[in-house]
N, C-alpha and C. Protein backbone atom coordinates (compact mmCIF):
# COMPACT_ATOMS: atom_id res chain seq x y z
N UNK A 1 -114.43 39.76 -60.79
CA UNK A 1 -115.63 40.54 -60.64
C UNK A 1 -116.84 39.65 -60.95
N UNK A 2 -117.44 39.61 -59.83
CA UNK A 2 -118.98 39.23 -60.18
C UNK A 2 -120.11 40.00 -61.03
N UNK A 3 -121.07 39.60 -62.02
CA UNK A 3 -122.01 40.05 -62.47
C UNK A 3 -122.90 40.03 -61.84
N UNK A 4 -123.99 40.62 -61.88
CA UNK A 4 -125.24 40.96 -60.95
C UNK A 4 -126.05 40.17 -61.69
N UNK A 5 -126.79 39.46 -61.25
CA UNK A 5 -128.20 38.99 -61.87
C UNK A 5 -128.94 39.74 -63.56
N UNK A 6 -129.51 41.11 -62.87
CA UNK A 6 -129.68 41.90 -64.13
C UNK A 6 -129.01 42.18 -65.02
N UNK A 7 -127.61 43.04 -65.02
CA UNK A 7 -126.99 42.90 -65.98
C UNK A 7 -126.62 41.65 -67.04
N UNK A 8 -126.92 40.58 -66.52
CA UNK A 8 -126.27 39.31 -66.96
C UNK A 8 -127.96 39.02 -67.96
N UNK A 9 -128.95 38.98 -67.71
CA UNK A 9 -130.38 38.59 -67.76
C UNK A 9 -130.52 39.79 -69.10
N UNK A 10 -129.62 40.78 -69.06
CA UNK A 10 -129.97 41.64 -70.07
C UNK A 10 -128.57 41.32 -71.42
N UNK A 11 -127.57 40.55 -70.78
CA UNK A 11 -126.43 40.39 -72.11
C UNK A 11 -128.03 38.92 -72.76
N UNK A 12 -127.83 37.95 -71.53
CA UNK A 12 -128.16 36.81 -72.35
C UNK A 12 -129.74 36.85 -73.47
N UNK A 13 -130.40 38.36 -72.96
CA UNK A 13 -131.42 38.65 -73.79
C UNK A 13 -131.06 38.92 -75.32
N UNK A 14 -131.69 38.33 -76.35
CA UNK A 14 -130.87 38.96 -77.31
C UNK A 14 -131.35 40.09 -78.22
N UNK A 15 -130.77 41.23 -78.20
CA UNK A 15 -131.62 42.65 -78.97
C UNK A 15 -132.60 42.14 -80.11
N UNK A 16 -133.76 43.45 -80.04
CA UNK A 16 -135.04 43.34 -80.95
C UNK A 16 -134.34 43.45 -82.22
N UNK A 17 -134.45 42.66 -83.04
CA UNK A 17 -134.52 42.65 -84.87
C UNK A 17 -135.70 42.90 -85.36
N UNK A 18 -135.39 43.95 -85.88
CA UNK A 18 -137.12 44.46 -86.88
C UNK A 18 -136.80 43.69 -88.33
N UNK A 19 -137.65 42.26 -88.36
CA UNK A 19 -137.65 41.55 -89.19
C UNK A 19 -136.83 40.67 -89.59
N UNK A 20 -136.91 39.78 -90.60
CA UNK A 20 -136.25 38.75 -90.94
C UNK A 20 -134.88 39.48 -91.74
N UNK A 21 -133.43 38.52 -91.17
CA UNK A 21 -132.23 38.75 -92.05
C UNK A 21 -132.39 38.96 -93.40
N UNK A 22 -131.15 39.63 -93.92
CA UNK A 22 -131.32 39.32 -95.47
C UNK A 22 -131.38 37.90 -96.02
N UNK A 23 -132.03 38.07 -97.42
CA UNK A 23 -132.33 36.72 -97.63
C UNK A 23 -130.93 36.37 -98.14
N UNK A 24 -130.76 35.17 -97.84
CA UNK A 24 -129.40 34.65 -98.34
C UNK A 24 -128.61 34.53 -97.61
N UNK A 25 -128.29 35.53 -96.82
CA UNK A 25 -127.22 36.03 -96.06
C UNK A 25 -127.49 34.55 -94.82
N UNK A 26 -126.00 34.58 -94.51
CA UNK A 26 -125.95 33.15 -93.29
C UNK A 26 -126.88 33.18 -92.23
N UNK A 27 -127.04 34.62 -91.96
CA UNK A 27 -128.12 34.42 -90.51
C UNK A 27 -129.59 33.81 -90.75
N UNK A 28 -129.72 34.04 -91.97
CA UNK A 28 -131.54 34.01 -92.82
C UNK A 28 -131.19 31.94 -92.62
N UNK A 29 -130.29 31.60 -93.62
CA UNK A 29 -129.99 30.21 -93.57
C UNK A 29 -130.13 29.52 -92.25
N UNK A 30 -129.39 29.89 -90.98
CA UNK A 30 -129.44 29.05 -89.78
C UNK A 30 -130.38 29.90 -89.14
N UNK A 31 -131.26 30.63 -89.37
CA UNK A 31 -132.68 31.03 -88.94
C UNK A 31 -133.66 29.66 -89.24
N UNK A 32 -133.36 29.40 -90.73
CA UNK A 32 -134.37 28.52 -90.83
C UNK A 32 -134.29 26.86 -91.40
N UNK A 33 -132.96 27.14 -91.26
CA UNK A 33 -132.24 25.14 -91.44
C UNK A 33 -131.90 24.35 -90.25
N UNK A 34 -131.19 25.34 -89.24
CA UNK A 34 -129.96 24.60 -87.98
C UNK A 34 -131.72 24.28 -87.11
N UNK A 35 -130.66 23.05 -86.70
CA UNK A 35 -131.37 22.02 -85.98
C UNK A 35 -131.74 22.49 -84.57
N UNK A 36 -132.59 21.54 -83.54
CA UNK A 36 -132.41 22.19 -81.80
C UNK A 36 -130.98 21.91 -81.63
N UNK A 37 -130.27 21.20 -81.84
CA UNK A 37 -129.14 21.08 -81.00
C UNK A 37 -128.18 22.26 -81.56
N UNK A 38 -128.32 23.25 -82.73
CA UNK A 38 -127.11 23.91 -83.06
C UNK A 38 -127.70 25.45 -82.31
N UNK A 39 -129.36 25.76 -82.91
CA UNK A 39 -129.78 26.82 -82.43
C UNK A 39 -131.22 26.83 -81.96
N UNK A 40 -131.12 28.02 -81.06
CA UNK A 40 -131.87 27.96 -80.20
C UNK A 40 -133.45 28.81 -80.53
N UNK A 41 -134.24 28.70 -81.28
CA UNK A 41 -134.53 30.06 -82.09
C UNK A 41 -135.45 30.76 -80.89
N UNK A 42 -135.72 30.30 -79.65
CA UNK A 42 -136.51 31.01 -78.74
C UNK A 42 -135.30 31.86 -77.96
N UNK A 43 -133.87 31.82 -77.63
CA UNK A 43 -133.34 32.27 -77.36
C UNK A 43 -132.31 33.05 -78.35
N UNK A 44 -132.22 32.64 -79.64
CA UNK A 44 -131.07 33.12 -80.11
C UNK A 44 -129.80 33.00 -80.50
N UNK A 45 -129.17 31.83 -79.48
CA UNK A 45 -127.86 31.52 -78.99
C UNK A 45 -127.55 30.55 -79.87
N UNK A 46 -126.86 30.48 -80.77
CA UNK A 46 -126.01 29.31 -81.27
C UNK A 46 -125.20 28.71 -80.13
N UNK A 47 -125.26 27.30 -79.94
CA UNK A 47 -124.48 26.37 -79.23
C UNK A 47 -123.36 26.12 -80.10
N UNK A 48 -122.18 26.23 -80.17
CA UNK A 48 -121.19 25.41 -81.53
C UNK A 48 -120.53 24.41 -80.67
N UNK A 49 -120.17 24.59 -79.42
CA UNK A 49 -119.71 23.87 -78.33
C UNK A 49 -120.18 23.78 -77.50
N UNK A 50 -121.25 22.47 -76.64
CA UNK A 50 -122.16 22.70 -75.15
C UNK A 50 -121.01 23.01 -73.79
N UNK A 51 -121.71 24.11 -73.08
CA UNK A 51 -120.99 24.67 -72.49
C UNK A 51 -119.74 24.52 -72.13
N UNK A 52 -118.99 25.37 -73.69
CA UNK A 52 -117.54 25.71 -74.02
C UNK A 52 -118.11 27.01 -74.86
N UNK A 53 -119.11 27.08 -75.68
CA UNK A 53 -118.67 28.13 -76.68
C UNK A 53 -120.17 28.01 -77.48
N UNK A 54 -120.75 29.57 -77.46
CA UNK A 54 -121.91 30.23 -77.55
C UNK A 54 -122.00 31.46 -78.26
N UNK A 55 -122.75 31.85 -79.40
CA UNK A 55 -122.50 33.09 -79.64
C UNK A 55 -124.22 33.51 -80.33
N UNK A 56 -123.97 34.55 -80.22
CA UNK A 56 -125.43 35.15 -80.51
C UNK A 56 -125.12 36.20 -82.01
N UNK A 57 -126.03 36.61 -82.44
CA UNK A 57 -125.48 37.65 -83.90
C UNK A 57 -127.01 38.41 -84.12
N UNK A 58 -127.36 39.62 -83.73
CA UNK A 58 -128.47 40.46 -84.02
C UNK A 58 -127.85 41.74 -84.89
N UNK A 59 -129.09 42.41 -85.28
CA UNK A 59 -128.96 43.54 -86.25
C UNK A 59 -130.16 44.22 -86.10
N UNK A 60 -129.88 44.85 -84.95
CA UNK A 60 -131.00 45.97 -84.57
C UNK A 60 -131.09 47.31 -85.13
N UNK A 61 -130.38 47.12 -86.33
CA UNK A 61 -129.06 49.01 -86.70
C UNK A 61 -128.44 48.25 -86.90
N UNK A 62 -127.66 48.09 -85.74
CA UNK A 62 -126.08 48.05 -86.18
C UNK A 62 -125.99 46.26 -85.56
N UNK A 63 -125.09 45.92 -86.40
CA UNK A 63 -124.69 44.69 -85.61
C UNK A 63 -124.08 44.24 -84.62
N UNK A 64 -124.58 43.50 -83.78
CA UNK A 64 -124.49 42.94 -82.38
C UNK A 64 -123.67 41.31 -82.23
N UNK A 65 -122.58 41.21 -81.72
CA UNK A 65 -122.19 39.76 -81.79
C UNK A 65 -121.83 40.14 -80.18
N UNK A 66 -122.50 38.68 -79.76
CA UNK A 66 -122.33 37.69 -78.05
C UNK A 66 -121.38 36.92 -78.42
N UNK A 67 -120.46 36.62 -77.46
CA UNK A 67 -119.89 35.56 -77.36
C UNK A 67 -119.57 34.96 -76.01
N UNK A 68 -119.72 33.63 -75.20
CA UNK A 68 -119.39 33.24 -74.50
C UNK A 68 -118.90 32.11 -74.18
N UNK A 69 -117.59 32.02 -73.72
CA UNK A 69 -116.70 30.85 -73.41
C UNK A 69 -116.64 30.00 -71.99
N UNK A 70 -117.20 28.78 -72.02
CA UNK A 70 -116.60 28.36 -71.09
C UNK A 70 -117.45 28.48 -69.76
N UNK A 71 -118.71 29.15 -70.01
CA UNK A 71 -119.78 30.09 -69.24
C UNK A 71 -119.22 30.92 -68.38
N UNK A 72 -118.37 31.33 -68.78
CA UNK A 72 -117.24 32.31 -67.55
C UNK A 72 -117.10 33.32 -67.92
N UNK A 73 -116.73 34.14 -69.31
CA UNK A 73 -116.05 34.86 -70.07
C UNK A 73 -116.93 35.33 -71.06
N UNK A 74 -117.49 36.66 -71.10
CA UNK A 74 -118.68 36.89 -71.98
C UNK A 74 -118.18 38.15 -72.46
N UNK A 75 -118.40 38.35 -73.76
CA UNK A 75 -117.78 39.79 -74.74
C UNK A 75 -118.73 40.01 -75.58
N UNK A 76 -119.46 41.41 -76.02
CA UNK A 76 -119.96 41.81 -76.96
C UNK A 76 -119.33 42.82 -77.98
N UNK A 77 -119.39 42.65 -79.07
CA UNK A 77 -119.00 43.72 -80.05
C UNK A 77 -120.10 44.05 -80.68
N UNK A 78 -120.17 45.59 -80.85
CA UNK A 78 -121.21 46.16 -81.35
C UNK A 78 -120.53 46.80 -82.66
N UNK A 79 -120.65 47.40 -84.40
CA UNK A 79 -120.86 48.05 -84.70
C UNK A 79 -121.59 47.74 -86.13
């Protein structure tokens, strides 16, 4: 199955966060330590592997994890 343009333009968007992570907590840390090459902070996307392996982590409410492998294979878990 092919993805459509939009749908795809709306996974790789990454949900609104009202405000900064908890302090401490890992996301607050590679918010404001990881380098350009690990994260992306205009997009969101942690690189851990260049295109092999991508993941995103928001908390809009509830928590949001992206993941994509391989640029082929894309999964979200929400709760």
């Amino acid at each position: 199955m092919v993805v459509s343009p939009n749908p795809r333009a709306e996974f790789e968007e990454p949900p609104d966060t009202p405000g900064w992570p908890e302090i401490g907590s890992r996301a607050f840390v590679n918010l404001l330590v990881a380098g350009d090459k690990v994260y992306d902070p205009e997009s969101g996307w942690r690189m851990l592997q260049e295109r092999r392996y991508r993941s995103l982590v928001a908390q809009p409410g509830e928590t949001v994890v992206r993941i994509v492998l391989s640029e082929y294979l894309a999964c979200e878990v929400v709760w």
